[in-house]
C-alpha atoms as a PDB file:
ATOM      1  CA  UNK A   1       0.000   0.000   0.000  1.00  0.00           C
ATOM      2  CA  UNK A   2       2.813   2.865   0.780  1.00  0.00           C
ATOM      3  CA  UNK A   3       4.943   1.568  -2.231  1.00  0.00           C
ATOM      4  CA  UNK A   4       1.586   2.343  -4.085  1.00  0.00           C
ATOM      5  CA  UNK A   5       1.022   5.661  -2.555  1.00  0.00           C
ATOM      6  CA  UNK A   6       4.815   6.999  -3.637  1.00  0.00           C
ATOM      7  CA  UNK A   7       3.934   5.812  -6.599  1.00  0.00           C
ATOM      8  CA  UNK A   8       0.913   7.631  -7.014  1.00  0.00           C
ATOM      9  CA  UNK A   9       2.856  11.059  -5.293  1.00  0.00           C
ATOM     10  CA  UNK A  10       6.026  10.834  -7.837  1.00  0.00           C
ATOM     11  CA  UNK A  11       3.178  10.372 -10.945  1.00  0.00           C
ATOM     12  CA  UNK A  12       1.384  13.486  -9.208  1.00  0.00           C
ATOM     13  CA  UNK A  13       4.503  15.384  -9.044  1.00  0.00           C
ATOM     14  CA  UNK A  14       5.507  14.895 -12.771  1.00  0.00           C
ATOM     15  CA  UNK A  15       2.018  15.772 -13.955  1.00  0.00           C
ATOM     16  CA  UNK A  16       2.094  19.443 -11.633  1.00  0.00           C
ATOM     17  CA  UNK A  17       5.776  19.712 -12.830  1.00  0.00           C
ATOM     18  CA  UNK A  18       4.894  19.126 -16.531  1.00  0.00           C
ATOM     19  CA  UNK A  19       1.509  20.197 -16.837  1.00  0.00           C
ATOM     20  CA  UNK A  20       1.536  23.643 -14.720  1.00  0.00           C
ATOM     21  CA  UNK A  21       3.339  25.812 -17.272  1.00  0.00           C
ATOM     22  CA  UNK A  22       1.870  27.501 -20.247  1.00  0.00           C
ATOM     23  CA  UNK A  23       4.501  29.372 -21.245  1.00  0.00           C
ATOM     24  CA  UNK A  24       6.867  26.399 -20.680  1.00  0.00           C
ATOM     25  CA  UNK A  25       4.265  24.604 -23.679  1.00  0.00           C
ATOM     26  CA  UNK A  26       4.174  27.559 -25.521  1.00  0.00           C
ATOM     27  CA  UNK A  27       7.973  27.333 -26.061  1.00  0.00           C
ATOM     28  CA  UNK A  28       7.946  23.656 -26.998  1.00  0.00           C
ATOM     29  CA  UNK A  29       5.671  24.131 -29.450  1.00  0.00           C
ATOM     30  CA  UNK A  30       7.605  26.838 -30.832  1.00  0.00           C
ATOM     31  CA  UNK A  31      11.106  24.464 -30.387  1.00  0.00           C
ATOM     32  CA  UNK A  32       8.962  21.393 -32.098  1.00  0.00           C
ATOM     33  CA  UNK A  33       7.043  23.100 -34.431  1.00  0.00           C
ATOM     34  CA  UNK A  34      10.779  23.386 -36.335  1.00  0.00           C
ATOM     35  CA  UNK A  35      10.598  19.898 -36.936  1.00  0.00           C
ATOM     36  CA  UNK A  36       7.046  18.462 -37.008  1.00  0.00           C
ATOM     37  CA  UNK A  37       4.171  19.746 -39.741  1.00  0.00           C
ATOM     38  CA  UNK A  38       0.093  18.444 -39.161  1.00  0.00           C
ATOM     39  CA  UNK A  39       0.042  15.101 -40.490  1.00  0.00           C
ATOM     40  CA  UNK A  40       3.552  14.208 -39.519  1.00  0.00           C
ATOM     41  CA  UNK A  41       4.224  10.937 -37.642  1.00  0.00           C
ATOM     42  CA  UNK A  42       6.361  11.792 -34.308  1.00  0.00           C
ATOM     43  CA  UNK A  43       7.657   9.350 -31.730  1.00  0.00           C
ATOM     44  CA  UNK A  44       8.004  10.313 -28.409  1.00  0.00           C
ATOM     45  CA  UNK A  45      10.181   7.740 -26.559  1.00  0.00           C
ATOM     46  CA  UNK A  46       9.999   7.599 -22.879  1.00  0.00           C
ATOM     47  CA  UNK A  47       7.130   9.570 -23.069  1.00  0.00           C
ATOM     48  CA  UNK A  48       6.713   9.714 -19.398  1.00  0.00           C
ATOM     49  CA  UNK A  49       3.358  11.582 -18.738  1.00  0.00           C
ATOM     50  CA  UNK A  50       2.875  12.463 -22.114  1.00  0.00           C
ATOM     51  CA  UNK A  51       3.821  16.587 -22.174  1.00  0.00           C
ATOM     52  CA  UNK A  52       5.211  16.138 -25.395  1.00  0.00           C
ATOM     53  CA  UNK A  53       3.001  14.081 -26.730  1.00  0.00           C
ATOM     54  CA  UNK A  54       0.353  17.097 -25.910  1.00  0.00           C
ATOM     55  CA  UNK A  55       2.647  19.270 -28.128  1.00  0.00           C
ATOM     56  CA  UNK A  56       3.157  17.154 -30.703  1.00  0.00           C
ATOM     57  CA  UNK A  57      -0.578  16.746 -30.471  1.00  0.00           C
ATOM     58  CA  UNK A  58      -1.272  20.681 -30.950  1.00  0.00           C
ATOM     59  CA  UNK A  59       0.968  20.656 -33.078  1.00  0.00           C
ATOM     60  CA  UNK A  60      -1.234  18.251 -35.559  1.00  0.00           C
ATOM     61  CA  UNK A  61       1.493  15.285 -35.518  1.00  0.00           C
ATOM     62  CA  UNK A  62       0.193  11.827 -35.036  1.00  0.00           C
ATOM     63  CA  UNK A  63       2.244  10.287 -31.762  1.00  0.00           C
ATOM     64  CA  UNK A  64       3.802   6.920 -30.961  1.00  0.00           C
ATOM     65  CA  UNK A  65       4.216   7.497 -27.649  1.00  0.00           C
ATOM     66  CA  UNK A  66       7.157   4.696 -25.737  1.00  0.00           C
ATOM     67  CA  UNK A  67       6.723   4.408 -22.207  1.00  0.00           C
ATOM     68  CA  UNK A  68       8.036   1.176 -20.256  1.00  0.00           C
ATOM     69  CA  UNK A  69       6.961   2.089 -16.491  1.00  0.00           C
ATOM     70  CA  UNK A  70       3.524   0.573 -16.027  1.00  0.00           C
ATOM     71  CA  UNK A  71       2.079   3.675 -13.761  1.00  0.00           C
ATOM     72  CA  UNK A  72       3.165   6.216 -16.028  1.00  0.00           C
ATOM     73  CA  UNK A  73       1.649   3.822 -19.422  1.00  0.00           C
ATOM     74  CA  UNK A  74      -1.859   4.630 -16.941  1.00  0.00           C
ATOM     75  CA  UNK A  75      -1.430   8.043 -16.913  1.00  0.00           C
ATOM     76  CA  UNK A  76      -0.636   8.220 -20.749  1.00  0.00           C
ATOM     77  CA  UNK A  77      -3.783   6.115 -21.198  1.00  0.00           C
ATOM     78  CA  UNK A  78      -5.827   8.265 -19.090  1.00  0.00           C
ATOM     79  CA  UNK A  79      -4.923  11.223 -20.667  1.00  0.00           C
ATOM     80  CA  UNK A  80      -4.995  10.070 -24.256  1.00  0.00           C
ATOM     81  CA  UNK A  81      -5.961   6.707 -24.583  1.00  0.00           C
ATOM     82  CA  UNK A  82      -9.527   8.081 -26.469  1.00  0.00           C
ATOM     83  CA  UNK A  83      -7.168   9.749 -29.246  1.00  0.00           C
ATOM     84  CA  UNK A  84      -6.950   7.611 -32.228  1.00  0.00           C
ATOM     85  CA  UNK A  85      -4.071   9.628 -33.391  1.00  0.00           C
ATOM     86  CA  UNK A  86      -1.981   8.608 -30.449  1.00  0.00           C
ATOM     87  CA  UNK A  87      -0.268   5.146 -30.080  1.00  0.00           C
ATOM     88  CA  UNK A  88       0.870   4.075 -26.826  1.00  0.00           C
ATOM     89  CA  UNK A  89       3.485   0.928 -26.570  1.00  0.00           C
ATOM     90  CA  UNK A  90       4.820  -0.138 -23.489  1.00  0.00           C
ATOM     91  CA  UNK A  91       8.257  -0.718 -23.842  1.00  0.00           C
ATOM     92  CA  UNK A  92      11.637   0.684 -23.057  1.00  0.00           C
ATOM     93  CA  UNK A  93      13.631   1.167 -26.168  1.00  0.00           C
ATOM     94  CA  UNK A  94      17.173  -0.372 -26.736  1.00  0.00           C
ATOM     95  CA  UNK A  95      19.775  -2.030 -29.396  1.00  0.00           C
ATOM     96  CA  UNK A  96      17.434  -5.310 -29.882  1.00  0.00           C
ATOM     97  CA  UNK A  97      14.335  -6.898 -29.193  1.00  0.00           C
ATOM     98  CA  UNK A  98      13.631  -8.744 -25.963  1.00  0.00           C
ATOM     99  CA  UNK A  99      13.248  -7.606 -22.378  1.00  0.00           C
ATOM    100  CA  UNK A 100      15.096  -5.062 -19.738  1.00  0.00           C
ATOM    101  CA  UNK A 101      15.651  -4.444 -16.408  1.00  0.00           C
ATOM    102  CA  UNK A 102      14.253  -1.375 -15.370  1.00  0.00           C
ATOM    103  CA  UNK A 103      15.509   0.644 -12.174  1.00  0.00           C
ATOM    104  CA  UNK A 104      12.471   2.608 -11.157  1.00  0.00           C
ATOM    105  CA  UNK A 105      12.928   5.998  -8.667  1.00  0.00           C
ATOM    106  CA  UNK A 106       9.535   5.527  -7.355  1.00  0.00           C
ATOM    107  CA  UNK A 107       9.143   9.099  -5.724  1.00  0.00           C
ATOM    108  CA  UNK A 108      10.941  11.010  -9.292  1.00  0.00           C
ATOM    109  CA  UNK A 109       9.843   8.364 -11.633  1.00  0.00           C
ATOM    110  CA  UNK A 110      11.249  10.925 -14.305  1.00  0.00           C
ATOM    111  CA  UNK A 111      14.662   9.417 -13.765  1.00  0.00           C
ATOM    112  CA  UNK A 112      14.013   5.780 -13.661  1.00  0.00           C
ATOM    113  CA  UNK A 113      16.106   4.062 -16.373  1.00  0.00           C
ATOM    114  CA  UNK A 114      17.437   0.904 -17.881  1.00  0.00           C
ATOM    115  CA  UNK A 115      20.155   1.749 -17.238  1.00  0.00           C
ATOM    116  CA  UNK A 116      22.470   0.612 -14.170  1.00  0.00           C
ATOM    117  CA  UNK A 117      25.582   2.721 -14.925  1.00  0.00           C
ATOM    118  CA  UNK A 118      23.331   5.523 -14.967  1.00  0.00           C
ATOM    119  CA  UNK A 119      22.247   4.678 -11.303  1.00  0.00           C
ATOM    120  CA  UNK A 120      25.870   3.701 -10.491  1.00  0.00           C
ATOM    121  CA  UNK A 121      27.348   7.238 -11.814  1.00  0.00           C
ATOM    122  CA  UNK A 122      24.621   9.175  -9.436  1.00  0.00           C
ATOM    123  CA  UNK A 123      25.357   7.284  -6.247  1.00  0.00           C
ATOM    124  CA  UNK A 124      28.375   9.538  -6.142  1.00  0.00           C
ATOM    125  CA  UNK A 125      27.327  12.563  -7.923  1.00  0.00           C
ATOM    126  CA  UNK A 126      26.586  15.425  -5.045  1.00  0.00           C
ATOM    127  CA  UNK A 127      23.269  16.632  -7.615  1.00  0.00           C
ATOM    128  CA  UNK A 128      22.007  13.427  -7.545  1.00  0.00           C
ATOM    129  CA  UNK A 129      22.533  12.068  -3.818  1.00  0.00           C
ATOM    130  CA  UNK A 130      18.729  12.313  -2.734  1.00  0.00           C
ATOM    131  CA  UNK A 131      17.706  10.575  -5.380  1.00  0.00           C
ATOM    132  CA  UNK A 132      16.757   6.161  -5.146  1.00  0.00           C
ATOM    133  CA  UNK A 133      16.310   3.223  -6.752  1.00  0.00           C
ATOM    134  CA  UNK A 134      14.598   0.897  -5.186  1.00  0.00           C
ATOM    135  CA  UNK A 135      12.192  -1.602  -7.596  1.00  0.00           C
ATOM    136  CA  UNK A 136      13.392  -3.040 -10.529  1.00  0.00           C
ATOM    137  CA  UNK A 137      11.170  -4.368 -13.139  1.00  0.00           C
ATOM    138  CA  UNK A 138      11.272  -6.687 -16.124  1.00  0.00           C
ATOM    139  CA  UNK A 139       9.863  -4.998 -19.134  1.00  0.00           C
ATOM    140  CA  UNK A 140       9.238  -5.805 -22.767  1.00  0.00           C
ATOM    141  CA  UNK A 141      12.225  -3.922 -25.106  1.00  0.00           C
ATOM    142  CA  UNK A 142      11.807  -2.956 -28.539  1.00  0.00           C
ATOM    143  CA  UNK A 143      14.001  -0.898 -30.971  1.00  0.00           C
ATOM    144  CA  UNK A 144      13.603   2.087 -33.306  1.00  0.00           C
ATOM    145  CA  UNK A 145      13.641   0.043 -36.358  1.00  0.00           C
ATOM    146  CA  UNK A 146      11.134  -2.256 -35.360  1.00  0.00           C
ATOM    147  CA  UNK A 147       8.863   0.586 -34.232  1.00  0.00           C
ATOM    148  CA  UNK A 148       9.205   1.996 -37.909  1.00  0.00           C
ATOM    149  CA  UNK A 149       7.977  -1.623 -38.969  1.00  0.00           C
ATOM    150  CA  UNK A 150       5.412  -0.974 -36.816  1.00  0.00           C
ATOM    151  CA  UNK A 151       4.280   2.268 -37.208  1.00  0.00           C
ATOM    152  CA  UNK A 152       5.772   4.135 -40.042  1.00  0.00           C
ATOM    153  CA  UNK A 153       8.669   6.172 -40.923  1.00  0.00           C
ATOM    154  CA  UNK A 154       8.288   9.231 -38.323  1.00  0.00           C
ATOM    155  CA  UNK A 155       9.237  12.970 -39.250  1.00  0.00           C
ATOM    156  CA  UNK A 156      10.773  12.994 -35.679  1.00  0.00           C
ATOM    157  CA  UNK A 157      12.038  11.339 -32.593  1.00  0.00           C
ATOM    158  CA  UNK A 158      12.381  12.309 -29.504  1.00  0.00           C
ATOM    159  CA  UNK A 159      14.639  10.007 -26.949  1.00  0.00           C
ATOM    160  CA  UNK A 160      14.979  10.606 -23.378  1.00  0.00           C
ATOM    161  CA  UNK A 161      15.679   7.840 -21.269  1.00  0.00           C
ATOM    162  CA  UNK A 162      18.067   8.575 -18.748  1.00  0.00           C
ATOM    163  CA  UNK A 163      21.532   7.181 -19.629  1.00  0.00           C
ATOM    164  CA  UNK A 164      19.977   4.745 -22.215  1.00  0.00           C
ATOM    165  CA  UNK A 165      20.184   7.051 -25.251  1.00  0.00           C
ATOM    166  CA  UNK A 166      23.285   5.689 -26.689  1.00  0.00           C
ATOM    167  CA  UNK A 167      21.813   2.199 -26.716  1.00  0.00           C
ATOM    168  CA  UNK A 168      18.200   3.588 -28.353  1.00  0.00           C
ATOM    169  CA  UNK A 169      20.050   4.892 -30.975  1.00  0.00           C
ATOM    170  CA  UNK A 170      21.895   1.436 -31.252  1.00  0.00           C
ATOM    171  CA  UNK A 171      18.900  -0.087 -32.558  1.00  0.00           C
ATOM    172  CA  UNK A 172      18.374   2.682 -35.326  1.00  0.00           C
ATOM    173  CA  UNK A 173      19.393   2.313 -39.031  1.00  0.00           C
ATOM    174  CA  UNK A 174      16.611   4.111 -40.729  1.00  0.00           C
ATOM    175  CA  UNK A 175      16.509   7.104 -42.275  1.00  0.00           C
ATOM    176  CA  UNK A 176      14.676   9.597 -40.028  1.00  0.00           C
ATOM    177  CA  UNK A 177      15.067  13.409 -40.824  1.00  0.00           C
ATOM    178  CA  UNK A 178      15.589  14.551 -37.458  1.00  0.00           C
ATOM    179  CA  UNK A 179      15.684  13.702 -33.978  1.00  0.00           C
ATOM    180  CA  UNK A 180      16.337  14.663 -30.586  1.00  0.00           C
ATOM    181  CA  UNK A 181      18.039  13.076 -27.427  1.00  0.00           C
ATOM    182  CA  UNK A 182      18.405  13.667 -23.820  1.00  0.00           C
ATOM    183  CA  UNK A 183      22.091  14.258 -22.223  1.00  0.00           C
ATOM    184  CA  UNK A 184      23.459  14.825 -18.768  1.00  0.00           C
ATOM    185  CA  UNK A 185      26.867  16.532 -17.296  1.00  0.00           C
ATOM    186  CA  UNK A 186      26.609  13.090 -15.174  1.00  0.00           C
ATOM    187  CA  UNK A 187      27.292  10.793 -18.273  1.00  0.00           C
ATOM    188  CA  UNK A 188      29.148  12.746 -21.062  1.00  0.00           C
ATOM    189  CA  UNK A 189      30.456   9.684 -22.413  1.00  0.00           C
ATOM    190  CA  UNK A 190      27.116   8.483 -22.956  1.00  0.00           C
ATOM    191  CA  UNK A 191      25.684  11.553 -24.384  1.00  0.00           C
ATOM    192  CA  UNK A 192      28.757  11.421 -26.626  1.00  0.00           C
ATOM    193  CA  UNK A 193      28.478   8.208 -28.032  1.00  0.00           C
ATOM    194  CA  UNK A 194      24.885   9.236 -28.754  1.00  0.00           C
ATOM    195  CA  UNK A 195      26.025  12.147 -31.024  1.00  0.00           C
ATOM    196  CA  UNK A 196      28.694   9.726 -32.445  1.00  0.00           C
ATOM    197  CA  UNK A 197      26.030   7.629 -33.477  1.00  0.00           C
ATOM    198  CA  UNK A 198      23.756  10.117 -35.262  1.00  0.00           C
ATOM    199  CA  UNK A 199      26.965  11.369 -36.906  1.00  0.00           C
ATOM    200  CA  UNK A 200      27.483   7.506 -38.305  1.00  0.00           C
ATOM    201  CA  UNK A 201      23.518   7.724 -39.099  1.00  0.00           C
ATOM    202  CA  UNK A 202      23.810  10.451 -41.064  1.00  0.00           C
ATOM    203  CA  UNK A 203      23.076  13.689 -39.430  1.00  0.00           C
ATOM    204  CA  UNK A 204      25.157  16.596 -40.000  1.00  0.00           C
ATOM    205  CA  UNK A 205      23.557  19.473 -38.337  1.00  0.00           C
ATOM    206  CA  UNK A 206      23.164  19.932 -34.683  1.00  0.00           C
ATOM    207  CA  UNK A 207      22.065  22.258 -31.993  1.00  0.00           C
ATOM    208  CA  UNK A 208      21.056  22.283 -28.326  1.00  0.00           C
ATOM    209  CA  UNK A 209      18.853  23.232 -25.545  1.00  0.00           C
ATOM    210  CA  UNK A 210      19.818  23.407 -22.160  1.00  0.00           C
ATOM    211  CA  UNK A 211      17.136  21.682 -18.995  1.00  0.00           C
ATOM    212  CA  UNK A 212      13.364  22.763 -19.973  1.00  0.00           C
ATOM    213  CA  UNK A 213      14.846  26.012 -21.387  1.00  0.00           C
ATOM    214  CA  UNK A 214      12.688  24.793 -25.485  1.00  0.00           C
ATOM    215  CA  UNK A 215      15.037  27.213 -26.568  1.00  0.00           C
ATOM    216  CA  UNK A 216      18.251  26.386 -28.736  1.00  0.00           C
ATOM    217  CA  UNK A 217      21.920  27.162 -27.303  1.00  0.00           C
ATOM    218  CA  UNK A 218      23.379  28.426 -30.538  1.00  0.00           C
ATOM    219  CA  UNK A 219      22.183  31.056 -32.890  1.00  0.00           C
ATOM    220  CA  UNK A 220      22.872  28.835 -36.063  1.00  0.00           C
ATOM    221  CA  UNK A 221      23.818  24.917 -36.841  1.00  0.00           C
ATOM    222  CA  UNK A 222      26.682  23.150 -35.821  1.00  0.00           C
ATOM    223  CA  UNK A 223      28.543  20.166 -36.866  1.00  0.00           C
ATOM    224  CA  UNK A 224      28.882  16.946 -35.002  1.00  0.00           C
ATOM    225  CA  UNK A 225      32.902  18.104 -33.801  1.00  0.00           C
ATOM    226  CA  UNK A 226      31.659  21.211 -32.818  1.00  0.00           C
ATOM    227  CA  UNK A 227      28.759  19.559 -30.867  1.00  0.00           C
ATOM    228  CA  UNK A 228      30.808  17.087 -29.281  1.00  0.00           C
ATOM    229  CA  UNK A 229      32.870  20.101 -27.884  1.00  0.00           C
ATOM    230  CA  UNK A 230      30.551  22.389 -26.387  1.00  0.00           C
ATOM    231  CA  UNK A 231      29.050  18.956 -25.085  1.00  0.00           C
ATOM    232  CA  UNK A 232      32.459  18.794 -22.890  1.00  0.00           C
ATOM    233  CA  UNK A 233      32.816  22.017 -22.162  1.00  0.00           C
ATOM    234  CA  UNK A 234      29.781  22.417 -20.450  1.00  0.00           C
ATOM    235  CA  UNK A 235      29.755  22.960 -16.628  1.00  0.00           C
ATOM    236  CA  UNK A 236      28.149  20.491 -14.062  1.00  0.00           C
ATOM    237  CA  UNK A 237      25.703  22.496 -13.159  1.00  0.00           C
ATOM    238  CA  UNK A 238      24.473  22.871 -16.534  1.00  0.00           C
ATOM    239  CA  UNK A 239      23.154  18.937 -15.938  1.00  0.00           C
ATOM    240  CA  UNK A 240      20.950  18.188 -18.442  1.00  0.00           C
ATOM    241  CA  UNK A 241      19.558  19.352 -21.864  1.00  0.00           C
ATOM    242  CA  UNK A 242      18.556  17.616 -25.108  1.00  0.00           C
ATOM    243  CA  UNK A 243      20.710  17.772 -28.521  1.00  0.00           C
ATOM    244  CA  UNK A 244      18.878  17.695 -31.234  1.00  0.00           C
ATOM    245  CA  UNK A 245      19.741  16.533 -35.100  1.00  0.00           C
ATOM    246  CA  UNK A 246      18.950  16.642 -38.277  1.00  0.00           C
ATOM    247  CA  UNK A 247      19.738  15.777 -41.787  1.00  0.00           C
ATOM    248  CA  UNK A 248      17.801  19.167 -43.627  1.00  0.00           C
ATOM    249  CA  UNK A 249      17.656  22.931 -42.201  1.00  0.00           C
ATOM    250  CA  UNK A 250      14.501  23.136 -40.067  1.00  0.00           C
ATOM    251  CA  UNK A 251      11.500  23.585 -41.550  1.00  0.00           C
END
């Protein structure tokens, strides 16, 4: 009963946190609305409670929203389960099919992930000392490429799965004209091997926003090399942001 009511707080939480801001969706759908036209397929993966599925929504995309945790799939269901243009799959997303382990932060279920160095690296990372695991869960795993079986070719993807973006990205060898994915000052090697990775894929332009700024870092495109710099350069504090790629200037 308590592990259900934490539950139930840390879904609570995300939904106040995510939900609260208008101005914060204004500027995502501003930041999005780059990449996605009405009509456009979009997958969100680790969708969490869906905020960017609501501006992909507004923005007139059809969604595949990827979500592996099974109270936050509820809360996705809840909130669009009656929208035919929104797909929900619960699944974490990796380099093959099969199944995961999934560390779940049941009061900041934002940050649970599949992956354990992820959880290692913040046992000793001052920012991240409050923070706990403490359920793990065996979930269903998919990949990019078998999503695109699935569900189409999207216009855009958006990954953020705490320390497991590298290994999404593993499972990608599609064509996709733009993406985005999730780093952290906490794992730089991982968010590097990400941009390595749309680099091999394909993508030559690149630009950044830093936390839940929806606004880009730099005033024009940058290559991968360039990207990779800034990437180190960054201070610790600067903790988290989202790189995003592309193949084509933004629409």
């Amino acid at each position: 009963m308590l592990e259900r009511l934490r539950t139930a707080r840390g879904v609570l939480r995300s939904l106040r946190l995510y939900y609260g801001d208008r101005a914060r969706a204004a500027a995502m759908d501003r930041l999005y609305g780059a990449f996605v036209r009405p009509g456009d397929l979009v997958f969100d993966v680790g969708a969490h409670v869906g905020d960017r599925v609501g501006a992909f929504r507004r923005l007139g995309a059809r969604v595949v929203a990827v979500e592996p945790q099974p109270a936050l799939v509820a809360s996705l269901r809840l909130l669009y389960g009656r929208d035919p243009q929104v797909a929900i799959e619960r699944a974490a997303v990796g380099r093959a099919q099969g199944a995961a382990t999934l560390n779940i932060n049941v009061a900041n279920p934002t940050v649970s992930t599949a992956s354990a160095a992820f959880v290692t690296a913040a046992a000793t990372a001052a920012r991240w000392r409050a923070e706990r695991w403490t359920r793990t869960l065996t979930v269903p795993m998919t990949t990019l490429d078998a999503l695109i079986a699935r569900h189409g070719a999207p216009a855009f993807i958006k990954i953020d799965v705490e320390g497991f973006e590298a290994e999404a990205l593993a499972g990608l060898t599609r064509d996709v004209p733009a993406l985005s994915f999730e780093f952290t000052t906490l794992q730089r090697d991982v968010a590097q091997a990400a941009l390595a990775r749309c680099a091999a894929l394909g993508f030559t332009r690149f630009n950044a926003a830093l936390g839940e700024s929806q606004r880009f870092e730099h005033p024009g495109w940058i290559d991968a090399g360039t990207m990779a710099a800034r990437l180190a350069a960054l201070p610790e504090e600067a903790n988290s942001g989202d790189v995003y790629a592309a193949r084509l200037p933004n629409r």
